[in-house]
PDB file of N, CA and C in Angstrom:
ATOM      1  N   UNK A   1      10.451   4.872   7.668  1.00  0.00           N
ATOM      2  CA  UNK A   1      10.859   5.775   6.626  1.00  0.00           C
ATOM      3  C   UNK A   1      11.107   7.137   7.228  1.00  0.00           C
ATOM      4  N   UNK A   2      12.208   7.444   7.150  1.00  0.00           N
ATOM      5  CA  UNK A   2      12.788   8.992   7.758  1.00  0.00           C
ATOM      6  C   UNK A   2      11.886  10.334   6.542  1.00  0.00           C
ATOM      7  N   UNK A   3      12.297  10.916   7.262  1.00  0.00           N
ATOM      8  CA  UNK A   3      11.362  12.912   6.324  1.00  0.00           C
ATOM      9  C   UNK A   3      12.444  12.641   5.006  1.00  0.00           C
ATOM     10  N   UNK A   4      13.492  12.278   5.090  1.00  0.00           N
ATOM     11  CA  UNK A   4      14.374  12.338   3.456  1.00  0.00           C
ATOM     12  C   UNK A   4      14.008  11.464   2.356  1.00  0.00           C
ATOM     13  N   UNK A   5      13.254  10.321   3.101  1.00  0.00           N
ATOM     14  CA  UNK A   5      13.009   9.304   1.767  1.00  0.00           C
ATOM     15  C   UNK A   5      11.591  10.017   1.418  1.00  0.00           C
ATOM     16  N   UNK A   6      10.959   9.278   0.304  1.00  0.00           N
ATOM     17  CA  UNK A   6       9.651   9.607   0.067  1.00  0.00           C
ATOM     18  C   UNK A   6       8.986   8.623   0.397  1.00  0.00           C
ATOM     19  N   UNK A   7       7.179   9.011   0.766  1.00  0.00           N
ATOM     20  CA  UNK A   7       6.830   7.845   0.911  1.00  0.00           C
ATOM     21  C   UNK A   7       6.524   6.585   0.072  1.00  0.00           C
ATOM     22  N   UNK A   8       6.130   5.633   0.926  1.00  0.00           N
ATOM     23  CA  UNK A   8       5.816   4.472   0.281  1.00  0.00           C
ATOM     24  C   UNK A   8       4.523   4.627  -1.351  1.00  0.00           C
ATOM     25  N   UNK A   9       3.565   5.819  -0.633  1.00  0.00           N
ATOM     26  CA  UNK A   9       2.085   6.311  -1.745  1.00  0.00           C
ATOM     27  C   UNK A   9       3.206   6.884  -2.826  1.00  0.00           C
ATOM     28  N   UNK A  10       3.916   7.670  -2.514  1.00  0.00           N
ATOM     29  CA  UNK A  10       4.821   8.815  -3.131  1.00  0.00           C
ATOM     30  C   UNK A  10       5.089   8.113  -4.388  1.00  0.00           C
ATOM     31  N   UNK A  11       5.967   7.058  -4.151  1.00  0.00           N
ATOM     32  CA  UNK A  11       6.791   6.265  -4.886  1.00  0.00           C
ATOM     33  C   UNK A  11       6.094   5.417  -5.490  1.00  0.00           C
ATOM     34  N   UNK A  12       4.708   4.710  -5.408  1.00  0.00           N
ATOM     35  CA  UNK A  12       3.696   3.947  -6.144  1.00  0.00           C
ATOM     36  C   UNK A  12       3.048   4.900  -6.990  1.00  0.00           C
ATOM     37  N   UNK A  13       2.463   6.429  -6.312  1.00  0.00           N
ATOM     38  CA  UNK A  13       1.758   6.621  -7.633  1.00  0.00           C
ATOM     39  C   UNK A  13       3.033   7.327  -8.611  1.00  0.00           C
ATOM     40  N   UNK A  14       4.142   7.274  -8.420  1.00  0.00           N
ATOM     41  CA  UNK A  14       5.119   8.023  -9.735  1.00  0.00           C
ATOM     42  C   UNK A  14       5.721   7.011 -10.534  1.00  0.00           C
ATOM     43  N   UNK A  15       5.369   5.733  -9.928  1.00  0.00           N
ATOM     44  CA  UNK A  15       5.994   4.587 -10.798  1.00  0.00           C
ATOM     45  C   UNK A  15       5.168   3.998 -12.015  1.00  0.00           C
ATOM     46  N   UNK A  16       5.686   3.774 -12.777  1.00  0.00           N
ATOM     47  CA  UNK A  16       5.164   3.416 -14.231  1.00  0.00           C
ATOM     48  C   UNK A  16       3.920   2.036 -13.374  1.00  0.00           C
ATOM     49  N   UNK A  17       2.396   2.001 -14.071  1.00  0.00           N
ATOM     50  CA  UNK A  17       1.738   0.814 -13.723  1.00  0.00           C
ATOM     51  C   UNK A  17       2.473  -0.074 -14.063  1.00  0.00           C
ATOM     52  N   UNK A  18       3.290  -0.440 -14.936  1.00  0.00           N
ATOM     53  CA  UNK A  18       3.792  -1.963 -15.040  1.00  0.00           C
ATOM     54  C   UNK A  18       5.188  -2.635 -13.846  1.00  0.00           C
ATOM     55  N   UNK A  19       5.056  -1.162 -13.078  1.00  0.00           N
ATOM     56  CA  UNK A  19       5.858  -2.073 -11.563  1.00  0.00           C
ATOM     57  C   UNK A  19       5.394  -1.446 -10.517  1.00  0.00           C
ATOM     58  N   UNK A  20       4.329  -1.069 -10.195  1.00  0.00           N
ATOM     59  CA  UNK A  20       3.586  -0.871  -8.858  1.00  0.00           C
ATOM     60  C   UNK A  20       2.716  -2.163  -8.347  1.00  0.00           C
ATOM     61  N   UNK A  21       3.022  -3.218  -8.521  1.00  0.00           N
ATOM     62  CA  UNK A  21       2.109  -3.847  -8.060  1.00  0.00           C
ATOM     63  C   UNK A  21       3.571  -4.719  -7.539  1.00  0.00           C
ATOM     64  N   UNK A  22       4.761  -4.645  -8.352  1.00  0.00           N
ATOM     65  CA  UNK A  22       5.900  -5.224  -7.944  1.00  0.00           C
ATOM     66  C   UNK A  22       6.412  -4.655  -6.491  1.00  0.00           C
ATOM     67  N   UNK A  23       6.563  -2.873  -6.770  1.00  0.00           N
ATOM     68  CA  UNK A  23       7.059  -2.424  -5.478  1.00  0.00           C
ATOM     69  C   UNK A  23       5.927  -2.943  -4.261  1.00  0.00           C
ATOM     70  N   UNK A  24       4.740  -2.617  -4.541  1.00  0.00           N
ATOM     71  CA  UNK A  24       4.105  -3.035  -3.316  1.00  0.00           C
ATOM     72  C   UNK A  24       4.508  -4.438  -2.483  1.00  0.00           C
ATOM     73  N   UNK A  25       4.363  -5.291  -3.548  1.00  0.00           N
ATOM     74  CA  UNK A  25       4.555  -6.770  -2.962  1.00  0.00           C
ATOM     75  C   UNK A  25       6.141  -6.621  -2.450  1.00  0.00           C
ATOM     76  N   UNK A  26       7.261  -6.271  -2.876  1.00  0.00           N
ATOM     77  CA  UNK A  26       8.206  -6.047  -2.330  1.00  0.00           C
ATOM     78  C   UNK A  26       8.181  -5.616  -0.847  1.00  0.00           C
ATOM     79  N   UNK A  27       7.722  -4.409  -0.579  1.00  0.00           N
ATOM     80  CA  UNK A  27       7.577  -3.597   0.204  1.00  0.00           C
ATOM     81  C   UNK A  27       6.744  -4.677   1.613  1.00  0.00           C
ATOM     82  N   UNK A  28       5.925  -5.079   1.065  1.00  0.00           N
ATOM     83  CA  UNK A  28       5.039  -6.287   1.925  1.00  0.00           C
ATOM     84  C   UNK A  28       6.110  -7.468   2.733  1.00  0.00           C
ATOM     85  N   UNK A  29       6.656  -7.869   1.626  1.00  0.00           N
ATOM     86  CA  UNK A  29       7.699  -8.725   2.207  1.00  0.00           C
ATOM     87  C   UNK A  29       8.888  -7.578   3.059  1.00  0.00           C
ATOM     88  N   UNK A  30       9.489  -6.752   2.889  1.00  0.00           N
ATOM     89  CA  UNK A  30      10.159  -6.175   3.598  1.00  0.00           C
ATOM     90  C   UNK A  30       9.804  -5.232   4.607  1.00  0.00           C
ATOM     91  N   UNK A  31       8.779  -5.018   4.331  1.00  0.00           N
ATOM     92  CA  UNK A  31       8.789  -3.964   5.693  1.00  0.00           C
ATOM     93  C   UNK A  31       7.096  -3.388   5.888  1.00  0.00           C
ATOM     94  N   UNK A  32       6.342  -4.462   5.844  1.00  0.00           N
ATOM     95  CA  UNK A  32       4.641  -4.540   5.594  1.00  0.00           C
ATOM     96  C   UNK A  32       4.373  -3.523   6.837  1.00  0.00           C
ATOM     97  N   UNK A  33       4.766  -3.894   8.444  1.00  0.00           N
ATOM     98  CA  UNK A  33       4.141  -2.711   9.038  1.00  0.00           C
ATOM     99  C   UNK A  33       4.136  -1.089   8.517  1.00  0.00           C
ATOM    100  N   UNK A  34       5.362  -0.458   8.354  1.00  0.00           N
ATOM    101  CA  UNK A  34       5.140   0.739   7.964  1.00  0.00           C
ATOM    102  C   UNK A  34       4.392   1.048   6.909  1.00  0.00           C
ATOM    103  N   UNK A  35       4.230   0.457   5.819  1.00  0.00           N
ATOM    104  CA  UNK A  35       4.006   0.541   4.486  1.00  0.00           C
ATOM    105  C   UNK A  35       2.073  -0.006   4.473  1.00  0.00           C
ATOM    106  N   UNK A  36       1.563  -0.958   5.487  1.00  0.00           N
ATOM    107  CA  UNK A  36       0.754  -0.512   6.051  1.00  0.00           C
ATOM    108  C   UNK A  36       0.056   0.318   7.186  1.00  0.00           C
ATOM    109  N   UNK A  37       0.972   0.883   8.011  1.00  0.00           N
ATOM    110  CA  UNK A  37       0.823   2.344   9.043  1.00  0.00           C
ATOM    111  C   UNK A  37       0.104   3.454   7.732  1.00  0.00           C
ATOM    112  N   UNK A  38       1.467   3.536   6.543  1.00  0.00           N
ATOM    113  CA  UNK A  38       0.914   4.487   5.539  1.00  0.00           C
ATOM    114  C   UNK A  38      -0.486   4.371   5.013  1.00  0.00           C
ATOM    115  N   UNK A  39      -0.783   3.568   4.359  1.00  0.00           N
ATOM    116  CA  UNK A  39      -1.891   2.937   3.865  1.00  0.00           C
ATOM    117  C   UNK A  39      -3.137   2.990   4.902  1.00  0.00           C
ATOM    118  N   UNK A  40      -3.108   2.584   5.986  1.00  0.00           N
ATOM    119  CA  UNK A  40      -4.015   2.878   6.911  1.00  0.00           C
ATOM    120  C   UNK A  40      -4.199   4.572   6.892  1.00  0.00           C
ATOM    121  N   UNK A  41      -3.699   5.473   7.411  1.00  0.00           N
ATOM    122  CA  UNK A  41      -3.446   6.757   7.067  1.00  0.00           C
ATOM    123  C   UNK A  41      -4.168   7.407   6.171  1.00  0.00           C
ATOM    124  N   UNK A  42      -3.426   7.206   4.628  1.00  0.00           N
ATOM    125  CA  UNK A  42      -3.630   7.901   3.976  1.00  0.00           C
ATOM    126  C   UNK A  42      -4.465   7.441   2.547  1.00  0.00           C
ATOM    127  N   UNK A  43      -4.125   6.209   3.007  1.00  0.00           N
ATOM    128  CA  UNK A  43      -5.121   5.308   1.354  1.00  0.00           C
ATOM    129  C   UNK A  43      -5.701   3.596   1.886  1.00  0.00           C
ATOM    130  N   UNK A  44      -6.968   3.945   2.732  1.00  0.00           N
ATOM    131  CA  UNK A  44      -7.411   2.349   3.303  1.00  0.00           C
ATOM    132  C   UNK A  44      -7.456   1.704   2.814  1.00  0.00           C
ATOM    133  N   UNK A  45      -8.042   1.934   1.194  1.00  0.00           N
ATOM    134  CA  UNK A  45      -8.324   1.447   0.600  1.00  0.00           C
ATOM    135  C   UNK A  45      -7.604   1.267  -0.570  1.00  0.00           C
ATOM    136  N   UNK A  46      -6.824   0.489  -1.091  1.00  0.00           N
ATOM    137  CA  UNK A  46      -5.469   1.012  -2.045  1.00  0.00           C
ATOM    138  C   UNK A  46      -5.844  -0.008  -3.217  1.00  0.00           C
ATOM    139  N   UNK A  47      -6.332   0.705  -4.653  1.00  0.00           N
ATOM    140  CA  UNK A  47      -6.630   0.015  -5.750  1.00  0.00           C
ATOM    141  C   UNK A  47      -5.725  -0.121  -6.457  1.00  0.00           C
ATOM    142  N   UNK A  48      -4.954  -1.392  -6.932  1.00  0.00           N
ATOM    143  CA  UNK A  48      -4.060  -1.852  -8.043  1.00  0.00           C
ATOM    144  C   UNK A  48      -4.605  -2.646  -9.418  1.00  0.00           C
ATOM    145  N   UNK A  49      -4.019  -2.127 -10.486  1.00  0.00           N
ATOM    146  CA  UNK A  49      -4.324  -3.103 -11.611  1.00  0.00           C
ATOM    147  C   UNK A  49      -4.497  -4.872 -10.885  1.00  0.00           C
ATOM    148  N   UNK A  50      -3.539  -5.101 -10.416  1.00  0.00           N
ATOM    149  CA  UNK A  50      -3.737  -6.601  -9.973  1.00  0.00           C
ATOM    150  C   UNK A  50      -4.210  -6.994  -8.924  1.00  0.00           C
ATOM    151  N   UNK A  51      -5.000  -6.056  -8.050  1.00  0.00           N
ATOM    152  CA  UNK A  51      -5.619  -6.440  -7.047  1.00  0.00           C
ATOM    153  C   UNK A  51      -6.110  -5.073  -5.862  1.00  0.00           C
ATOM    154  N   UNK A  52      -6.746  -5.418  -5.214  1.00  0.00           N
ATOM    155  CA  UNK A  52      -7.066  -3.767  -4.336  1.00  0.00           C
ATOM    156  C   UNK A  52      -6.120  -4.858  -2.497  1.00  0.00           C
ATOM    157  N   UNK A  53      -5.941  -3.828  -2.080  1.00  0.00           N
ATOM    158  CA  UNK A  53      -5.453  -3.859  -0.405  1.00  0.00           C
ATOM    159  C   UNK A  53      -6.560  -3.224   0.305  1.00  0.00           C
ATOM    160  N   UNK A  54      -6.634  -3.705   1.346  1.00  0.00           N
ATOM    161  CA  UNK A  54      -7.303  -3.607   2.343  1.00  0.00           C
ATOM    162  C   UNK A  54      -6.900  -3.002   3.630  1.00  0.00           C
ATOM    163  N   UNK A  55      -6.129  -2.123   4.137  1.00  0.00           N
ATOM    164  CA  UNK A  55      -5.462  -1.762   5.214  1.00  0.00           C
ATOM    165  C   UNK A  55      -6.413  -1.865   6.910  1.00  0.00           C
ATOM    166  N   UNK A  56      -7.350  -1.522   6.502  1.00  0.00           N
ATOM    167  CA  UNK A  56      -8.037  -1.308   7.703  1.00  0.00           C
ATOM    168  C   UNK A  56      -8.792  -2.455   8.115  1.00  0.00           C
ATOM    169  N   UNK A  57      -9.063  -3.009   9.661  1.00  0.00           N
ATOM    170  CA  UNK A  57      -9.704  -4.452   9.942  1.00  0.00           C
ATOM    171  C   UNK A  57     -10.795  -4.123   9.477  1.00  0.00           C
ATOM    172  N   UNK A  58     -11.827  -3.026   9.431  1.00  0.00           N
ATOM    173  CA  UNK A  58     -12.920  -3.020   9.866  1.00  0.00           C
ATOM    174  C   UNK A  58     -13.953  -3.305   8.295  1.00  0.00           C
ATOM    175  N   UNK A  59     -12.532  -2.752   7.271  1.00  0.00           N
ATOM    176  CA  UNK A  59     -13.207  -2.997   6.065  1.00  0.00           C
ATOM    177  C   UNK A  59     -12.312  -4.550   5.252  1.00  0.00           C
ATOM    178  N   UNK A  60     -11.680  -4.634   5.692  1.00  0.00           N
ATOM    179  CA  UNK A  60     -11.736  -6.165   5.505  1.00  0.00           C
ATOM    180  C   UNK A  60     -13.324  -7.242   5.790  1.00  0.00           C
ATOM    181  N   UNK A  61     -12.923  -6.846   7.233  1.00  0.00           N
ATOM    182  CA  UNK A  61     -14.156  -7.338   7.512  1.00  0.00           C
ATOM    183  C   UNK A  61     -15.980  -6.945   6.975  1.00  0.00           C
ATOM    184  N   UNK A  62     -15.648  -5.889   6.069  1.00  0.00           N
ATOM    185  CA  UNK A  62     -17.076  -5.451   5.583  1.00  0.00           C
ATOM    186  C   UNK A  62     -16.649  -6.466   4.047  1.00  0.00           C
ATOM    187  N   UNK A  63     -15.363  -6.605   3.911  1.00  0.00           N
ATOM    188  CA  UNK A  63     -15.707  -7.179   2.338  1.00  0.00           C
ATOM    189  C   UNK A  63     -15.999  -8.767   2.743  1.00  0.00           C
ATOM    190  N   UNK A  64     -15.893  -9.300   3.741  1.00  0.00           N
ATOM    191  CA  UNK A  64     -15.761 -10.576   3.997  1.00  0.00           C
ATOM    192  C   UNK A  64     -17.398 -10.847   4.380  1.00  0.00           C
ATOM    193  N   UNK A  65     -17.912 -10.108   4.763  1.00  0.00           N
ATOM    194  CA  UNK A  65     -19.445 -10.515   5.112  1.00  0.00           C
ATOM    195  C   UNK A  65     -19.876  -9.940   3.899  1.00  0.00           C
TER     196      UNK A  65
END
């Protein structure tokens, strides 16, 4: 994502809840590294109506034990 677009957070929290869980999964299928680079960054932990993300190994791995 170049400085002209907005980011990936940008554009989830201004979107109506009834399609942020759409853009994400979109975004996953198209272009998951950057969109998790962001997420690692700036939101590890990323809570959705339909589910939370996990960006970081270390807390994956804390929810798994």
């Amino acid at each position: 994502m170049g400085s002209e677009t907005t980011s990936y957070l940008e554009q989830v929290d201004n979107a109506p809840d009834s399609e942020k869980f759409k853009l994400v999964r979109n975004w996953m299928d198209s272009s998951p590294l950057p969109l998790f680079e962001e997420l690692r960054k700036h939101r590890p932990i990323f809570k959705m109506d339909r589910g939370t993300l996990f960006a970081r190994f270390d807390d994956v791995i804390d929810v798994l034990l």
